[in-house]
C-alpha atoms as a PDB file:
ATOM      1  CA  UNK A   1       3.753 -17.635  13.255  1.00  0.00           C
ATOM      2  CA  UNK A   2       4.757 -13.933  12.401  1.00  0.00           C
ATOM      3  CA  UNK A   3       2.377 -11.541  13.452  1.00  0.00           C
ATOM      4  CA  UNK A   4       0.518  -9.344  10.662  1.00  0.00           C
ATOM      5  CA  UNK A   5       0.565  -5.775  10.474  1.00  0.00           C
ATOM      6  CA  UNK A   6      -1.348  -3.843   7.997  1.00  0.00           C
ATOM      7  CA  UNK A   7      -0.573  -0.353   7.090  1.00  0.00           C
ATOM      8  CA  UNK A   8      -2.313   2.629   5.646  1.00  0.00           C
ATOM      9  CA  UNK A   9      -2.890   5.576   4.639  1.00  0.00           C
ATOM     10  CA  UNK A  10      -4.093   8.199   2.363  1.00  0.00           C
ATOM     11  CA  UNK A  11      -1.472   9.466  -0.766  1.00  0.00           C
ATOM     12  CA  UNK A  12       0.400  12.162   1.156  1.00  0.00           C
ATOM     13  CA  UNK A  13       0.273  10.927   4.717  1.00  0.00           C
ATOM     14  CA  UNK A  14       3.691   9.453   4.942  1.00  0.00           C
ATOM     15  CA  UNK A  15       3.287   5.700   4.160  1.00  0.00           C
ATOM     16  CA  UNK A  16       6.535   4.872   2.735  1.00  0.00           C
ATOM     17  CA  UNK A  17       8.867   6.151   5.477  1.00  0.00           C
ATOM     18  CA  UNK A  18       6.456   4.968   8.180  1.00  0.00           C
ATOM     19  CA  UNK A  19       7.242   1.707   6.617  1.00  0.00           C
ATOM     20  CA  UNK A  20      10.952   2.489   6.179  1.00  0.00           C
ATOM     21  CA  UNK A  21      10.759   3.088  10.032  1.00  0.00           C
ATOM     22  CA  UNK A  22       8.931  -0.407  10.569  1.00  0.00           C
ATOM     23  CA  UNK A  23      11.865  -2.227   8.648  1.00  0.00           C
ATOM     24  CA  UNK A  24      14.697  -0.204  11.348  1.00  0.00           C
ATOM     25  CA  UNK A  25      13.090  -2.297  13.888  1.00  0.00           C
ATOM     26  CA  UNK A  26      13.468  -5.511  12.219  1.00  0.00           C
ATOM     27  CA  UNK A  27      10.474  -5.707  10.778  1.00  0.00           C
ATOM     28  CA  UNK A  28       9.877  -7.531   7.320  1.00  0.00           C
ATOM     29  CA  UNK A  29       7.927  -5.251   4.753  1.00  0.00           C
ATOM     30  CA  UNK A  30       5.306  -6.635   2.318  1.00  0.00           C
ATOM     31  CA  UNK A  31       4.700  -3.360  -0.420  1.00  0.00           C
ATOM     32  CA  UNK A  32       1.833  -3.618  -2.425  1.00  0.00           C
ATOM     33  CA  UNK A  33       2.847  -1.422  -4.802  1.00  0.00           C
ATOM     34  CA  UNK A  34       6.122  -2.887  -5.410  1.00  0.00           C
ATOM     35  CA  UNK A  35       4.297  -5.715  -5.618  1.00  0.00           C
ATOM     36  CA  UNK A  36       2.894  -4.340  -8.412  1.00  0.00           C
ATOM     37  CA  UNK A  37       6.102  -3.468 -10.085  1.00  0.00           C
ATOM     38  CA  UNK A  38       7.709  -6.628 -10.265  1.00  0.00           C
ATOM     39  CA  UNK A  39       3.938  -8.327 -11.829  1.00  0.00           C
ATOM     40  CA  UNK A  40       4.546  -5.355 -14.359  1.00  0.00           C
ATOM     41  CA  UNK A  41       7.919  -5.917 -15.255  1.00  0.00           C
ATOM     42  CA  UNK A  42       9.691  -7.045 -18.090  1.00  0.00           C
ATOM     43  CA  UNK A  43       9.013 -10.985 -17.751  1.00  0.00           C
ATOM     44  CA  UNK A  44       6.156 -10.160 -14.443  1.00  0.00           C
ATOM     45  CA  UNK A  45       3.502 -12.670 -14.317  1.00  0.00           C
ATOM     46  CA  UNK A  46       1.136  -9.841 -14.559  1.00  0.00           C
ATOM     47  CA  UNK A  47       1.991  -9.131 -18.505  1.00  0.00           C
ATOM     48  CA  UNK A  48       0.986 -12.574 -20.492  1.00  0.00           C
ATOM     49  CA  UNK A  49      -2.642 -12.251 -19.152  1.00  0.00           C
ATOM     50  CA  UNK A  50      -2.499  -8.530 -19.464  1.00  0.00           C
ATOM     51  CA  UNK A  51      -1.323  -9.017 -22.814  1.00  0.00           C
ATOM     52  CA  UNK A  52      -3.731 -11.523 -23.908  1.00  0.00           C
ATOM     53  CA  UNK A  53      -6.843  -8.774 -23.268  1.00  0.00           C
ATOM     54  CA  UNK A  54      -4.959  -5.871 -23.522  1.00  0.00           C
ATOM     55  CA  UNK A  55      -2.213  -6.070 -26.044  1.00  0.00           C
ATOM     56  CA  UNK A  56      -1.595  -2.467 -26.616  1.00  0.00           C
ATOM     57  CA  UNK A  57      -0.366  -2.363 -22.809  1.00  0.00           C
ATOM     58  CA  UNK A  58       2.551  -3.810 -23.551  1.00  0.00           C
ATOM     59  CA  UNK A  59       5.676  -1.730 -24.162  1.00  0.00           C
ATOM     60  CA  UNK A  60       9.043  -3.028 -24.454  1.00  0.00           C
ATOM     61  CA  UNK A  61       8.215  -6.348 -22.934  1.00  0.00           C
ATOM     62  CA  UNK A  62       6.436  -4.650 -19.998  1.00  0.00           C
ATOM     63  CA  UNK A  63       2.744  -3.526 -18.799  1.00  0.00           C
ATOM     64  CA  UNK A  64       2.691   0.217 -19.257  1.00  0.00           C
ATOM     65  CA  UNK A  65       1.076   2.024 -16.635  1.00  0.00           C
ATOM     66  CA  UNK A  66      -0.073   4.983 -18.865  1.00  0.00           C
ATOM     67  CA  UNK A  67      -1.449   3.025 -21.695  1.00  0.00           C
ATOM     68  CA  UNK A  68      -3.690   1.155 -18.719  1.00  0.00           C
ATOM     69  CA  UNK A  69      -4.593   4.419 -17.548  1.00  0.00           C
ATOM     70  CA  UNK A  70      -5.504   5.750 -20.885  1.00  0.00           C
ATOM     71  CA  UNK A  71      -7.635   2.020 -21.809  1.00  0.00           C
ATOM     72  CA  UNK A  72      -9.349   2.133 -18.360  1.00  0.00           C
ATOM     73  CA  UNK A  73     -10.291   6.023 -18.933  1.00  0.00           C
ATOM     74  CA  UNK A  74     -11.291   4.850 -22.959  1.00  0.00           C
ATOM     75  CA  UNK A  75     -13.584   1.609 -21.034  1.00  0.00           C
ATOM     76  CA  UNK A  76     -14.482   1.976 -17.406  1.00  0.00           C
ATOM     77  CA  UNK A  77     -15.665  -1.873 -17.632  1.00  0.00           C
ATOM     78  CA  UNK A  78     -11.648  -2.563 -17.880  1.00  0.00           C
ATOM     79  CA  UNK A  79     -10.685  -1.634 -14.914  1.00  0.00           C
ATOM     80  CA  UNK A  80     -12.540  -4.881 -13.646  1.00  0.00           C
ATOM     81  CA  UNK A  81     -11.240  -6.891 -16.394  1.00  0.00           C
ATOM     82  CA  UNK A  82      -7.145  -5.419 -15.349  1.00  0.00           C
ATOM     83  CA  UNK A  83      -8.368  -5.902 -11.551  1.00  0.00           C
ATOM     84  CA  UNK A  84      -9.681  -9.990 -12.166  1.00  0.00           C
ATOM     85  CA  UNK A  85      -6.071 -10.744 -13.273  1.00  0.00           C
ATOM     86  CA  UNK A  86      -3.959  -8.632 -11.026  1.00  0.00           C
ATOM     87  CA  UNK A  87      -5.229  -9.023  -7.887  1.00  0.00           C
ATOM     88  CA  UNK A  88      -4.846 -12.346  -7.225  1.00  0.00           C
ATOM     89  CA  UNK A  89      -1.207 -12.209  -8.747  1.00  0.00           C
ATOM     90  CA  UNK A  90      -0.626  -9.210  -6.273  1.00  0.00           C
ATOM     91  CA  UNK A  91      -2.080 -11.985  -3.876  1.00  0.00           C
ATOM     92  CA  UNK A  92      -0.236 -14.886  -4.626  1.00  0.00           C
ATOM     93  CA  UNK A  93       3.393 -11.979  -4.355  1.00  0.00           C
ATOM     94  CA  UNK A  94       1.825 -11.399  -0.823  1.00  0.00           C
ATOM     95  CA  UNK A  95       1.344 -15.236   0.472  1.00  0.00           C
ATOM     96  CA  UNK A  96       4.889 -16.057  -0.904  1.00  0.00           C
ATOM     97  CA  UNK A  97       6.302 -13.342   0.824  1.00  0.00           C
ATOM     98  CA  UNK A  98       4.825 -14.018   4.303  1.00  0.00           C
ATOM     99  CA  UNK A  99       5.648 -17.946   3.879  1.00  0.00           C
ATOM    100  CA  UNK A 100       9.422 -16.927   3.562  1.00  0.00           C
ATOM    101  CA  UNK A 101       9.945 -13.901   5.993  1.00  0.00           C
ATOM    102  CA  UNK A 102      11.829 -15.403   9.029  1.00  0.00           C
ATOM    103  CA  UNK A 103      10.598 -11.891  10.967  1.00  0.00           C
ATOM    104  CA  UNK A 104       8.066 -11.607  13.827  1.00  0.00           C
ATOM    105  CA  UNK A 105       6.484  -9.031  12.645  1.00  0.00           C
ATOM    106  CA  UNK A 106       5.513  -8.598   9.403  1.00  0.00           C
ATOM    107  CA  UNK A 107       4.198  -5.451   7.935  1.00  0.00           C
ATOM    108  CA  UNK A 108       1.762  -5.150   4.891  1.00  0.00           C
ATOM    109  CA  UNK A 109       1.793  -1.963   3.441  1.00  0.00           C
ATOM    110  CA  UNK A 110      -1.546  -1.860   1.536  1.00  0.00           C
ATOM    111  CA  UNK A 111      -2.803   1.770   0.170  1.00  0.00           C
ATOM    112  CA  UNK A 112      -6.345   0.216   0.109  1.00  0.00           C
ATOM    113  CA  UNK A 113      -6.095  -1.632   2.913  1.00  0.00           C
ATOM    114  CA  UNK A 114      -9.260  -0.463   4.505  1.00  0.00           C
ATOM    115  CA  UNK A 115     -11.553  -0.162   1.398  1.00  0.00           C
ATOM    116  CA  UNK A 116     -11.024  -4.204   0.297  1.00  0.00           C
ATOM    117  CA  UNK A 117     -11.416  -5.529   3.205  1.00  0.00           C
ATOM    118  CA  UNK A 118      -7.890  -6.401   3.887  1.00  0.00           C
ATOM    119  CA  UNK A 119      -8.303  -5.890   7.546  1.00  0.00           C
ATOM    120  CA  UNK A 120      -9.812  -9.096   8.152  1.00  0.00           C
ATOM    121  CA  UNK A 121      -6.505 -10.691   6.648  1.00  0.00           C
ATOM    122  CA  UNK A 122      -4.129  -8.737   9.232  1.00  0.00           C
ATOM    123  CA  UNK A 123      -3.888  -9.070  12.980  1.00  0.00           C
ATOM    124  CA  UNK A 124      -3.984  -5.622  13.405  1.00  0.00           C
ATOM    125  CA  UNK A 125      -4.012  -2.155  11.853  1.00  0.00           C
ATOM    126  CA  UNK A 126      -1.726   0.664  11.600  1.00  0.00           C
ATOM    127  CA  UNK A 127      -3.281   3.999  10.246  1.00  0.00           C
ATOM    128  CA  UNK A 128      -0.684   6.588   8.782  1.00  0.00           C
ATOM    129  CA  UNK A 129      -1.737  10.314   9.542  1.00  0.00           C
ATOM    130  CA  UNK A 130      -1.169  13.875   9.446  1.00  0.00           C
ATOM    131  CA  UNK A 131      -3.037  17.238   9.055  1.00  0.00           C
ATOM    132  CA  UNK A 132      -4.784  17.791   5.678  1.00  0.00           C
ATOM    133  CA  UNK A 133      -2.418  21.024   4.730  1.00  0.00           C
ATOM    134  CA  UNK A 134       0.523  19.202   5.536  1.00  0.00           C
ATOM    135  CA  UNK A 135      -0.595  15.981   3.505  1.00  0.00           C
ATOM    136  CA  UNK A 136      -1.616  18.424   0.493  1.00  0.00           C
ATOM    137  CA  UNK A 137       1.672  20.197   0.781  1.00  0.00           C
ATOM    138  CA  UNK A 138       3.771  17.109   1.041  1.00  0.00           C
ATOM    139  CA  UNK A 139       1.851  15.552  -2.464  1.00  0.00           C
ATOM    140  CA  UNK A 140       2.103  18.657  -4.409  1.00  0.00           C
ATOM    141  CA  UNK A 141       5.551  19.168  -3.507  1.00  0.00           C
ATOM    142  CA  UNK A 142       6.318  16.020  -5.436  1.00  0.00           C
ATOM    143  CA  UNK A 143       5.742  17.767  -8.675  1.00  0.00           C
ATOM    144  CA  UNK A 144       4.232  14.787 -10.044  1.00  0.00           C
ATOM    145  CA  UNK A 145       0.871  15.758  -9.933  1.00  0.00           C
ATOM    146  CA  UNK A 146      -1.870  19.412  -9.861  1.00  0.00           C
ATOM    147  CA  UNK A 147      -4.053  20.173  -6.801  1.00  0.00           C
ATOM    148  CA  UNK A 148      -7.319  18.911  -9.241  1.00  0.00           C
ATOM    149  CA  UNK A 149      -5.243  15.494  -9.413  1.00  0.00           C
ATOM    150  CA  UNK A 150      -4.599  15.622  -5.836  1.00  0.00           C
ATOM    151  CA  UNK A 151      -8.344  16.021  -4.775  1.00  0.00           C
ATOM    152  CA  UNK A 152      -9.743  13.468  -6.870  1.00  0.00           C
ATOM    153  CA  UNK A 153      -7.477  10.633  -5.807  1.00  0.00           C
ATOM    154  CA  UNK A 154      -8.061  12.058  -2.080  1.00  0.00           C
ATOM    155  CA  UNK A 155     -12.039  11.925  -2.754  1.00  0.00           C
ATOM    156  CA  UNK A 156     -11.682   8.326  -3.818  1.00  0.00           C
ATOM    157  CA  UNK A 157      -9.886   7.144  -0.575  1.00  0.00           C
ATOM    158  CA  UNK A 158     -12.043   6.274   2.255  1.00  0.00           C
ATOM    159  CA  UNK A 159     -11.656   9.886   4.103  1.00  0.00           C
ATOM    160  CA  UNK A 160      -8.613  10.015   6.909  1.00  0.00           C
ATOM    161  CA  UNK A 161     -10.845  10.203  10.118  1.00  0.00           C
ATOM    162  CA  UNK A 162     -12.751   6.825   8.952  1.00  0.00           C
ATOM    163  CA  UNK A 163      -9.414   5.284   8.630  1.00  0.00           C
ATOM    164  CA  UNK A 164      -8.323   6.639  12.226  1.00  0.00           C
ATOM    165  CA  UNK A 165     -11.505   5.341  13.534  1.00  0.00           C
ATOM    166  CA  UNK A 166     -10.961   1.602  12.410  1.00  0.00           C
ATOM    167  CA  UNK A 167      -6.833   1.476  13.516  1.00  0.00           C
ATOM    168  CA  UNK A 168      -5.472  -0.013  16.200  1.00  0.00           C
ATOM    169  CA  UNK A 169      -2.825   2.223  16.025  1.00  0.00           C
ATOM    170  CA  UNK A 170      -2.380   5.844  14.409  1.00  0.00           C
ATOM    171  CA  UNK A 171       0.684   7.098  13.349  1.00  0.00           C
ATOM    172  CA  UNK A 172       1.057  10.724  13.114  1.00  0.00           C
ATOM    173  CA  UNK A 173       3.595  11.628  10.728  1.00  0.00           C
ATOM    174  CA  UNK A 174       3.444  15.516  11.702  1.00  0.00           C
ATOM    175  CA  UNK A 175       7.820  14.820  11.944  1.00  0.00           C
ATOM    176  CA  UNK A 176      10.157  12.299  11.345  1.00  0.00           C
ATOM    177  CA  UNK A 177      11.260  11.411  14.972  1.00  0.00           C
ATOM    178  CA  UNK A 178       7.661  11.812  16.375  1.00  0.00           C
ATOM    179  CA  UNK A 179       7.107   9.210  13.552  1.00  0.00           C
ATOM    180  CA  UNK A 180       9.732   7.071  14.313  1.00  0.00           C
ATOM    181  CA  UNK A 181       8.972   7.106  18.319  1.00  0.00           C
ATOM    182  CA  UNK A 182       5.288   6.331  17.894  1.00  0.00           C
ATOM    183  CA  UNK A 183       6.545   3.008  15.121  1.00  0.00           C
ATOM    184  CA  UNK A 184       9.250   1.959  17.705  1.00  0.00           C
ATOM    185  CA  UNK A 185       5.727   2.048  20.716  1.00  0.00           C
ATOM    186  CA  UNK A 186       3.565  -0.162  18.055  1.00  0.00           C
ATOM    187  CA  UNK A 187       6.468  -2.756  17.926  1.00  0.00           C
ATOM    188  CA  UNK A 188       7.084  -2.511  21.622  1.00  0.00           C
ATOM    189  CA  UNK A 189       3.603  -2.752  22.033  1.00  0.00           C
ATOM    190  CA  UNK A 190       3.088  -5.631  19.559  1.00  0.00           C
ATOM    191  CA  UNK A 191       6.052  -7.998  20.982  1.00  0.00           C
ATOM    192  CA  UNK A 192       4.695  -7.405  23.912  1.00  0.00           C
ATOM    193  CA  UNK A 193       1.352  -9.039  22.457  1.00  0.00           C
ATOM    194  CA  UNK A 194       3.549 -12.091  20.803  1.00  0.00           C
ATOM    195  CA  UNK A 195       5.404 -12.837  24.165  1.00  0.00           C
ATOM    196  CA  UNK A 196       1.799 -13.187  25.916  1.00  0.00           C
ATOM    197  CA  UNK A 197       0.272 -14.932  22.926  1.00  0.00           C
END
């Protein structure tokens, strides 16, 4: 039986190399988004039932992100209709996965981790973190979005010290080897957990 690690963290804390670092240490990684991606792909299970409500969605064979975000900003009642399909296809991705990873530990990376209720599915939680300039700095030096965009996904995300508060481990992400020292403690720390299990 693998042991299940969530992680999280608000856009701009440092998620996707934290989990980068988790995988270094022999750790299989479960990515919700990517998850997400393959659903939405050309031939994803995700685009039939998409298809069948929203037909418009479909572009080239594939859900379209943009034309979802345009219909859910057209109808706020579809974002409940796109969420009854996909979520338990993201679901099904995520029980597949952990049935064939051979690892011990295996890490979810789940951006909402915390607001669904997906802690009660994990054994434990890690919590990604830094400062709030830094995490504004790092999102707006992606280019991919304005500060306005930036502070209203932020305000939808359960706020960082609520997070902290319900981890069993935080990650601070404040530089890439402090990061990577504080991922290779929470594995140390978790096989240490397994071997006295």
């Amino acid at each position: 039986m693998s042991f299940l690690l969530g992680l999280t963290g608000s856009i701009g804390m440092g998620k996707s190399t934290t989990a980068k670092l988790f995988t270094e240490m022999g750790c299989a990684l479960w990515d919700a988004d990517a998850a997400v991606h393959r659903l939405y792909a050309p031939g994803g299970a995700a685009v039939a039932p998409l298809a069948a409500v929203f037909p418009t969605a479909i572009v080239h064979g594939a859900v379209d992100r943009n034309v979802l975000k345009q219909i859910i900003a057209a109808d706020p009642g579809a974002l409940k209709q796109i969420e009854a399909i996909v979520h338990p296809l993201v679901g099904a991705d995520r029980e597949a996965f952990k049935q064939a990873a051979t690892a011990d530990i295996i890490v979810l990376d789940i951006p909402l981790l915390l607001e669904t209720g997906g802690e009660a599915r994990v054994d434990a939680v890690a919590v990604v973190s830094v400062d709030a300039e830094t995490q504004e700095r790092r999102v707006l030096e992606r280019g991919t979005m304005t500060r306005e965009q930036f502070l209203l996904i932020k305000s939808k995300q359960m706020p960082d010290a609520d997070k902290r508060a319900r981890a069993d481990y935080v990650i601070v992400t404040d530089t890439l080897d402090h990061a990577r020292q504080q991922v290779q403690d929470v594995v140390a720390d978790i096989r240490r957990k397994i071997a006295h299990a």
